[in-house]
C-alpha atoms as a PDB file:
ATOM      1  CA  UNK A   1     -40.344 -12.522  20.620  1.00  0.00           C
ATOM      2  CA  UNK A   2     -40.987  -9.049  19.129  1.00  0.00           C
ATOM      3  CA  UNK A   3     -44.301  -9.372  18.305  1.00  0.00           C
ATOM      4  CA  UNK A   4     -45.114 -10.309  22.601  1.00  0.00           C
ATOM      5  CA  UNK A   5     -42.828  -6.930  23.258  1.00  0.00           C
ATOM      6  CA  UNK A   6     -44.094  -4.756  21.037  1.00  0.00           C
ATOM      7  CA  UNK A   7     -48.127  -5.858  22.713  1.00  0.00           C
ATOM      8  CA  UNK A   8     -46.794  -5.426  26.183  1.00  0.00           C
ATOM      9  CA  UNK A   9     -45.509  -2.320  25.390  1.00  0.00           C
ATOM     10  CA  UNK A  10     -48.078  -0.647  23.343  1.00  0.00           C
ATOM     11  CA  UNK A  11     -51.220  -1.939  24.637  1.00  0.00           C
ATOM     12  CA  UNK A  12     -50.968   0.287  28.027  1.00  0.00           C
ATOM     13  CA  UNK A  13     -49.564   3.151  25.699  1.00  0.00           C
ATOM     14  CA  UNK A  14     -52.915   3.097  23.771  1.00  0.00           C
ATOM     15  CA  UNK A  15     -54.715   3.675  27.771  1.00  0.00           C
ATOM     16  CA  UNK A  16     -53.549   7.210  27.619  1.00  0.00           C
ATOM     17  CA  UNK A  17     -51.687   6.172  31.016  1.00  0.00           C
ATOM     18  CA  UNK A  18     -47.999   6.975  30.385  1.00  0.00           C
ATOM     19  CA  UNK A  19     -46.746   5.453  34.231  1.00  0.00           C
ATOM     20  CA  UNK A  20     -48.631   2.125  33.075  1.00  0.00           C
ATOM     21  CA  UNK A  21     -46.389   2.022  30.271  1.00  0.00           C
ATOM     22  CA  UNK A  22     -43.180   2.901  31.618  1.00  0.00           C
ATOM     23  CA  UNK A  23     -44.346   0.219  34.998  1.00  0.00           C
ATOM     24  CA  UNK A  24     -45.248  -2.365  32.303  1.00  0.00           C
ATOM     25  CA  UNK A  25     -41.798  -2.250  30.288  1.00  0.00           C
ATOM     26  CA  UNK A  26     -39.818  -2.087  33.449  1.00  0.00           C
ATOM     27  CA  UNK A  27     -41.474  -5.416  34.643  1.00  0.00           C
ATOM     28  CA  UNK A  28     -40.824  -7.044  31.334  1.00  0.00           C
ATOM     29  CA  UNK A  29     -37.284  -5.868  31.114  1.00  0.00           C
ATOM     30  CA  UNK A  30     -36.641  -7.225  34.608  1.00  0.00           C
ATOM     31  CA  UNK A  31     -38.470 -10.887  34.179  1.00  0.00           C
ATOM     32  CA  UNK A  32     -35.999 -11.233  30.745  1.00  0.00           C
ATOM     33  CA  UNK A  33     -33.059  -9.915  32.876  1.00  0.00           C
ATOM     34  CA  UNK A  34     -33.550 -12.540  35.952  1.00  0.00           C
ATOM     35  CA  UNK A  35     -34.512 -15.279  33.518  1.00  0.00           C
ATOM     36  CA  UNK A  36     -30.841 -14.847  31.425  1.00  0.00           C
ATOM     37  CA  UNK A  37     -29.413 -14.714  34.954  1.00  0.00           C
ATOM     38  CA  UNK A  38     -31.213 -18.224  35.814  1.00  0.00           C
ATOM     39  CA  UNK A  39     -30.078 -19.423  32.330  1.00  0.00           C
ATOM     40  CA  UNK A  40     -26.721 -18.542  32.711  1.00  0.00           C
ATOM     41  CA  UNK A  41     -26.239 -19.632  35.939  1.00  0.00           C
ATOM     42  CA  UNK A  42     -28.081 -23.251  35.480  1.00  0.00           C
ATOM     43  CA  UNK A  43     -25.460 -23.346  32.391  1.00  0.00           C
ATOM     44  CA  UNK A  44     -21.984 -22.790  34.709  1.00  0.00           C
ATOM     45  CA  UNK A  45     -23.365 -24.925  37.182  1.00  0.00           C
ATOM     46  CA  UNK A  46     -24.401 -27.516  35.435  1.00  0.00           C
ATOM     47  CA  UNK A  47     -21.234 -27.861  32.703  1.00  0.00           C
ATOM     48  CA  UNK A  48     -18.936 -30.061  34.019  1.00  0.00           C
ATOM     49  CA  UNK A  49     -21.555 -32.913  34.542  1.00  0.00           C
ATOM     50  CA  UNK A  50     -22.784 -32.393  31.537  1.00  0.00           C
ATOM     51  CA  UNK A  51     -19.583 -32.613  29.719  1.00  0.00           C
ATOM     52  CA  UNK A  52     -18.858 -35.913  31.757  1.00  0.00           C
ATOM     53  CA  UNK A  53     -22.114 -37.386  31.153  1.00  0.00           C
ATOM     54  CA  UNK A  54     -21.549 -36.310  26.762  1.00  0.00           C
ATOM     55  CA  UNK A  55     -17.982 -37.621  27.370  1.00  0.00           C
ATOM     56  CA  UNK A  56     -19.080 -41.348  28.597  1.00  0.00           C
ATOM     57  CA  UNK A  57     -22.435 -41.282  26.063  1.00  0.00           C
ATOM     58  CA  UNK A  58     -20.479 -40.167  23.097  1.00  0.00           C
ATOM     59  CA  UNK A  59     -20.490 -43.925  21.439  1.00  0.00           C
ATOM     60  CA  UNK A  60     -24.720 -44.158  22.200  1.00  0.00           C
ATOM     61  CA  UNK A  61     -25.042 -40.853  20.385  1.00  0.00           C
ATOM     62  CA  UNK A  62     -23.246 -41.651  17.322  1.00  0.00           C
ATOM     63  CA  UNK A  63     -25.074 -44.551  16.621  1.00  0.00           C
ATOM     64  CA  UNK A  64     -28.648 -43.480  17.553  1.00  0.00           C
ATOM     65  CA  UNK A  65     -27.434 -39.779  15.357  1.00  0.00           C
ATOM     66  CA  UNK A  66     -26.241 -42.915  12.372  1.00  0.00           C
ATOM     67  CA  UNK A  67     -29.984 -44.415  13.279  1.00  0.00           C
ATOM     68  CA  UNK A  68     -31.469 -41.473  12.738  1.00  0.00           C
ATOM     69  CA  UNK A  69     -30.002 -40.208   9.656  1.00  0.00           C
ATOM     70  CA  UNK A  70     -30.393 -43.758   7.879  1.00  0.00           C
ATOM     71  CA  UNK A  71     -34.220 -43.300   8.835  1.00  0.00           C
ATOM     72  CA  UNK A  72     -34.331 -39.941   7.957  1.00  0.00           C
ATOM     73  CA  UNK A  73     -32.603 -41.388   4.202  1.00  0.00           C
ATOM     74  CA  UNK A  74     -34.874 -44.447   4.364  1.00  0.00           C
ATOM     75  CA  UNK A  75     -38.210 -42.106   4.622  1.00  0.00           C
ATOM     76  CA  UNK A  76     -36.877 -39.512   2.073  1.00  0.00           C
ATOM     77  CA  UNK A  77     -36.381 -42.260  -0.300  1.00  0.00           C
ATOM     78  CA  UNK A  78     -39.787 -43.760   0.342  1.00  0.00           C
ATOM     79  CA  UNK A  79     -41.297 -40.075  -0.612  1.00  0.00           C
ATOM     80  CA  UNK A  80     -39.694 -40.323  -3.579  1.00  0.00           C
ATOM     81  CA  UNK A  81     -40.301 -43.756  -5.055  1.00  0.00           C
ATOM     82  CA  UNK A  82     -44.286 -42.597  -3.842  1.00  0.00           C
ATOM     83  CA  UNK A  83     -44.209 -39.417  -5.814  1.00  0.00           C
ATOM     84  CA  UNK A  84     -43.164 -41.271  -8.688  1.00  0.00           C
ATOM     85  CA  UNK A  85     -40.182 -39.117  -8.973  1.00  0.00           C
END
């Protein structure tokens, strides 16, 4: 993320146009504020189904997590054996 900022906000300081500057920050600093708004907002609204919908899935996503760690184990042990280790 710093990189983006710092080339939106040097690359019309380098014009020799302060305004362009100042116009360009205040642009970025308002997208960033409405899009934590949006974020935030999406996140109340949408908690209580999602907690509902986690609460009645909770016994899929144990066993597809357990799936997924004994294939994670399975291909770790594979590497292994192949790298003669």
């Amino acid at each position: 993320m710093l990189p983006i900022y710092v080339s939106i906000i040097v690359l019309p300081l380098t014009s020799g146009f302060s305004g362009a500057a100042l116009l360009t920050f205040a642009s970025f600093a308002s997208a960033m504020a409405v899009m934590m708004l949006l974020t935030s907002l999406l996140v109340g609204l949408a908690k209580a189904s999602l907690i509902m919908r986690l609460q009645v899935s909770t016994v899929w996503v144990k066993r597809v997590s357990g799936l997924v760690l004994i294939a994670a184990g399975l291909d770790l042990g594979y590497y292994y054996i192949a790298a003669g280790m």
